[in-house]
Structures are given as structure tokens and as C-alpha cells.
Protein backbone atom coordinates (compact mmCIF):
# COMPACT_ATOMS: atom_id res chain seq x y z
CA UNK A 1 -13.68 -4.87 24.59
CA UNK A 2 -11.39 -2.80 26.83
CA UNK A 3 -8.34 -2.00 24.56
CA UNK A 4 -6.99 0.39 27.00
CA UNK A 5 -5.68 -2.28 29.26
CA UNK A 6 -3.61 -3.54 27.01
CA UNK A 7 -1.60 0.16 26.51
CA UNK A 8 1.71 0.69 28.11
CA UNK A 9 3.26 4.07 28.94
CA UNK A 10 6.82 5.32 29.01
CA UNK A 11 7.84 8.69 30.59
CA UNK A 12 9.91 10.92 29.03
CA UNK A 13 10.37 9.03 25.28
CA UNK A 14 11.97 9.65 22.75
CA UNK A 15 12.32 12.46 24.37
CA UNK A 16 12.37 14.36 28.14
CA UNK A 17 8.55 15.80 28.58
CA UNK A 18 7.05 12.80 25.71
CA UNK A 19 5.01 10.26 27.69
CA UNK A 20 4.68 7.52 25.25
CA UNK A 21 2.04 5.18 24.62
CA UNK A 22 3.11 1.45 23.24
CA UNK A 23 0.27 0.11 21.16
CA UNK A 24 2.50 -3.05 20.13
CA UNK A 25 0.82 -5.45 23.13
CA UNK A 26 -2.37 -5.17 20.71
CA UNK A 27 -0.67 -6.91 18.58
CA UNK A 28 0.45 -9.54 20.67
CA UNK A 29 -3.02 -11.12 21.33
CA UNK A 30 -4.77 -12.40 18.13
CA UNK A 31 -8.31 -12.50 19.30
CA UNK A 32 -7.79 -8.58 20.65
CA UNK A 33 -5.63 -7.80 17.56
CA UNK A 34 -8.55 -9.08 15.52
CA UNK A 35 -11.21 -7.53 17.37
CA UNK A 36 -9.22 -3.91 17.06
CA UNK A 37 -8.80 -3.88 13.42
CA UNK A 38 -12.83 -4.96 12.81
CA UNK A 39 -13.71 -2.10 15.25
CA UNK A 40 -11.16 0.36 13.13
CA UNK A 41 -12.57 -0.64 9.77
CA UNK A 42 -16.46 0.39 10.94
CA UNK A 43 -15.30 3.87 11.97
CA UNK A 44 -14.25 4.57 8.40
CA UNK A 45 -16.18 6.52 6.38
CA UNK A 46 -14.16 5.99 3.23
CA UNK A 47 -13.33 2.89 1.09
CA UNK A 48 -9.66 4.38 0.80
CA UNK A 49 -7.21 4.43 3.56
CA UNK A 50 -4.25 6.91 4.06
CA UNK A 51 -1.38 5.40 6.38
CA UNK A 52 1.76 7.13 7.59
CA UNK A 53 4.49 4.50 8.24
CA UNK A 54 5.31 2.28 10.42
CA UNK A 55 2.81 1.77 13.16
CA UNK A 56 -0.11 2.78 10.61
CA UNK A 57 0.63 0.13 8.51
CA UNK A 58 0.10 -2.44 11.13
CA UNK A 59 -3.37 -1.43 11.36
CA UNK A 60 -4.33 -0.21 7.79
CA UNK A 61 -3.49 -2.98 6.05
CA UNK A 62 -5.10 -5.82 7.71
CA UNK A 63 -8.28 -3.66 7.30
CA UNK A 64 -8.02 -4.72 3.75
CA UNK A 65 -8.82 -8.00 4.49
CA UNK A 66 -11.16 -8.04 7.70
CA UNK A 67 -13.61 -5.06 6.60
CA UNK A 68 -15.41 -5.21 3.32
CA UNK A 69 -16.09 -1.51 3.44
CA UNK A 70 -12.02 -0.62 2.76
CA UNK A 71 -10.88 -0.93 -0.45
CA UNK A 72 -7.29 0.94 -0.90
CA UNK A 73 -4.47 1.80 1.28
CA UNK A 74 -2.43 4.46 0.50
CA UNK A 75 1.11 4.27 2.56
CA UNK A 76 3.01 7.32 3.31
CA UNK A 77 6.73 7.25 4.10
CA UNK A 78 9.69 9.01 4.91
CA UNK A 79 12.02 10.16 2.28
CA UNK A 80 14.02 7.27 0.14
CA UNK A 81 11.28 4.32 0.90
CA UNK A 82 9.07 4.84 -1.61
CA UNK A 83 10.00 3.89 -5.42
CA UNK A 84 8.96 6.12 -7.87
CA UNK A 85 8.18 7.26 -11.85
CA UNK A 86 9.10 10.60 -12.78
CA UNK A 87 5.78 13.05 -11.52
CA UNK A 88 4.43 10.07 -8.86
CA UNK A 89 6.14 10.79 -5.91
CA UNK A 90 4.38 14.14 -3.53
CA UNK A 91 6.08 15.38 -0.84
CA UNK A 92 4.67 16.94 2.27
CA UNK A 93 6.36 18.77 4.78
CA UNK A 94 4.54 17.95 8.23
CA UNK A 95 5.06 19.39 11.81
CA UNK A 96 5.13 16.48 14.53
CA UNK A 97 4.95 17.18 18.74
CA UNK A 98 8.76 16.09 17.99
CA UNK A 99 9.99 18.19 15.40
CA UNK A 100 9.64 19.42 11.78
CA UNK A 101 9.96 16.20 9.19
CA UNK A 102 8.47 15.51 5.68
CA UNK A 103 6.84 12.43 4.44
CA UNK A 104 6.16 11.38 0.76
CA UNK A 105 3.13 9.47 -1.22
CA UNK A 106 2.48 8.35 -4.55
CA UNK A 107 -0.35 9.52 -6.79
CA UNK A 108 -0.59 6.20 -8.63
CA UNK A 109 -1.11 4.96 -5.33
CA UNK A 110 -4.44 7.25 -4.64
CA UNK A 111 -5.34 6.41 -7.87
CA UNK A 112 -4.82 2.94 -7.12
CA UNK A 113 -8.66 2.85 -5.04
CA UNK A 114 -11.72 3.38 -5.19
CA UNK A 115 -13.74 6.78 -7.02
CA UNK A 116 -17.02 7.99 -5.44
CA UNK A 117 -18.85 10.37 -7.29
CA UNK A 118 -15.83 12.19 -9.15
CA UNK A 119 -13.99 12.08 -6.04
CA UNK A 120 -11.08 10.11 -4.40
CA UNK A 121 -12.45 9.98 -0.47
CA UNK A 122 -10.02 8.91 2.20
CA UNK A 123 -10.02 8.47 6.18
CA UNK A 124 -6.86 9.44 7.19
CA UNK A 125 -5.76 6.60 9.54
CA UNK A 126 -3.05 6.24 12.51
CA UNK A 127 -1.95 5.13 15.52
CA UNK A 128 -1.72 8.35 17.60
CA UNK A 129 -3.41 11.56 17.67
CA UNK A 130 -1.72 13.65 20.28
CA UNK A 131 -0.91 17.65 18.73
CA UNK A 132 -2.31 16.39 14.97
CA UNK A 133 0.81 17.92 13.39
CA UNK A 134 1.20 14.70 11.38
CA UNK A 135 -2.53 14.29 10.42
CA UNK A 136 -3.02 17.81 9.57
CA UNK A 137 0.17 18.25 7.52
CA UNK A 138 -1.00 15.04 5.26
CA UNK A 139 -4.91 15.95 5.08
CA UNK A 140 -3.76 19.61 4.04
CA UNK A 141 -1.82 18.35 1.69
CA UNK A 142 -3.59 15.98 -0.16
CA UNK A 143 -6.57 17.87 -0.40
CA UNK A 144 -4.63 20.30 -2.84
CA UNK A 145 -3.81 17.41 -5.05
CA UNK A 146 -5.62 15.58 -8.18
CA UNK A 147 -5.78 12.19 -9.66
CA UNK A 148 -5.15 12.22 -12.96
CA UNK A 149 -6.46 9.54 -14.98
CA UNK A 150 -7.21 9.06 -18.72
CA UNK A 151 -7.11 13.02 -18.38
CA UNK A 152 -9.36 14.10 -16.21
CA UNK A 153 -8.70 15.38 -13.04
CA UNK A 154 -10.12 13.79 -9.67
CA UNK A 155 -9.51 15.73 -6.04
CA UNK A 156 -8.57 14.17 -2.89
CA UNK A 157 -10.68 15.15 0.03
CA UNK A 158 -10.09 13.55 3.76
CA UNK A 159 -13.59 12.87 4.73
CA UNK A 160 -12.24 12.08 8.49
CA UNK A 161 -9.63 10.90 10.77
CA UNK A 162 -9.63 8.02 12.56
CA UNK A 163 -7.47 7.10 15.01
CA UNK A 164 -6.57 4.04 17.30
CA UNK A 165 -5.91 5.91 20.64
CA UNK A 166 -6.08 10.14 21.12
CA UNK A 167 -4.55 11.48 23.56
CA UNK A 168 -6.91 14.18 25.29
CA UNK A 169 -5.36 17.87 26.34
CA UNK A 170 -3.01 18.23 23.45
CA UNK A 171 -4.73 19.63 21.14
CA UNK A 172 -4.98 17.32 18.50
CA UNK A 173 -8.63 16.83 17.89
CA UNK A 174 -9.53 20.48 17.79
CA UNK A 175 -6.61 21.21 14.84
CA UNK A 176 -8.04 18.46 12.82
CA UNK A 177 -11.71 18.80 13.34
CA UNK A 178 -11.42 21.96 11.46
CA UNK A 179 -10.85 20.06 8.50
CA UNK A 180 -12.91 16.65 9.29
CA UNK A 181 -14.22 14.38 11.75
CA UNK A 182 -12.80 12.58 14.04
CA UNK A 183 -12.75 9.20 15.53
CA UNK A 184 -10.59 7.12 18.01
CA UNK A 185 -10.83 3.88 19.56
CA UNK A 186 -9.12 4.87 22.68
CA UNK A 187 -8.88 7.92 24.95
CA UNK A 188 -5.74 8.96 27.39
CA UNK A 189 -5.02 11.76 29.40
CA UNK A 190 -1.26 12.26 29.30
């Protein structure tokens, strides 16, 4: 199916220089909305999915569901939207083609999926892939954390990216290919 088509572009947002790309009309047509998340949920290689808020929700959590190959979603959120106990709660401080920001997850939540060999795998899902600043601040960061549980220690390790639409030319792909593959569903040129 031709997801492109269903894209729409504003200039210059959020801000002057930004050309936007609106993924919401996928989510307006059931059969394509459908089709989308079925065709995310075979590009990931792991059973666990990581999911920065908001717009990665809407496609990481129906995976759940439609794909028997994803197990766990792991959200990620800004600061204040994720309850916590006392040693949970991780915070990572990412760069974004908009500015500096941080965004927070919960251990109990990686712990939450599925174990493969010793290991907590996770594709590293979201909407957008345009500089990778957001992508490569979360998949640095969580593969210097462990999962504690009934004490012994499990890594994290971001076995690839997958993304619905990447825009080409901004560099993006080649920041996180040096820590993992990458996928997308879509391709732009800016």
C-alpha cells in the first residue's frame, strides 16, 4: 500500500526552517490504519517495544494486539507523566532537531516484557526519524541500564530502530545506524 499519499506537509512548523510531516490522516482510515500497524509490527526484530510519547504511542500500542511477535511496550514521557516508586523512574536527557529536552521511563516497565537469552531486547519505535537526536539519546541510554529482578541483573540492548516515515538528508539514519539497524515504512526528502 502507498502510505505516502496519505502524508501532509507544513512549512516552517513549529518552527521557521521545520517542514513538518502530519502522520494523523493514517489514522483516519481504518483499513490503512490497520494495514500500517501490521506492516510496523513485521519490521520488529524484538518482542519489546520502546515508545516516546505521544505520536509513538498511537502506533506502539496497537502493535500489541495486531502482531503476535510484540509482546511489551515500554512508554517514554516527558517529565511529571509518569508515576513512580522510589528507584523506577530513569531519566534521559535527549537532543531533538528542536532543542535540548529530557524524557523519563520506568524500569519496572522494561522489566514488565519479555527476556531472551539473559537479555531485555527492544526496537526502538517512532513516528519520525529526521536528525535521530531523540532515538539516539533513548537507545544510548538504555543500553547503560539493567533489569533487576529477583537479583540478578539483565541489560537492555536496542537491537534496531524502526520507524514509520524517515526523512532522507538529515542525518538521522547514519547517527543511529552506528548503534543498530534501521527500518522505516516511509521515505521523504524534506
Amino acid at each position: 500500500m502507498n502510505y505516502t499519499k496519505y502524508l501532509k506537509f507544513y512549512p516552517d512548523f513549529p518552527i521557521e526552517g521545520v517542514n513538518f510531516v502530519d502522520i494523523i490522516p493514517l489514522i483516519q482510515n481504518k483499513e490503512v490504519f490497520r494495514s500500517i500497524i501490521r506492516d510496523l509490527g513485521k519490521l520488529c526484530a524484538s518482542p519489546n517495544i520502546v515508545a516516546p510519547e505521544a505520536r509513538g504511542f498511537l502506533f506502539a500500542a496497537p502493535m500489541l494486539t495486531e502482531c503476535d511477535n510484540i509482546e511489551n511496550v515500554i512508554p517514554f514521557r516527558k517529565s511529571g507523566k509518569l508515576p513512580y516508586n522510589n528507584g523506577d523512574l530513569v531519566g534521559l536527557d535527549i537532543t531533538k532537531e528542536y532543542g535540548k529536552d529530557k524524557i523519563f521511563f520506568r524500569i519496572s516497565d522494561v522489566a514488565a516484557g519479555k527476556l531472551e537469552n539473559g537479555v531485555f531486547n527492544v526496537t526502538f519505535f517512532d513516528d519520525i526519524l529526521a536528525t535521530g537526536g531523540t532515538a539516539v539519546g533513548i537507545a544510548q541510554g538504555l543500553q547503560g541500564q539493567k533489569v533487576v529482578i529477583d537479583g540478578k541483573e539483565y541489560p537492555i540492548k536496542v537491537t534496531d530502530f524502526v520507524f514509520l516515515v524517515e526523512i532522507l538528508g538529515l542525518g538521522g539514519r547514519e547517527a543511529c545506524e552506528a548503534i543498530a539497524p534501521v527500518k522505516s515504512i516511509m521515505q521523504v526528502t524534506e
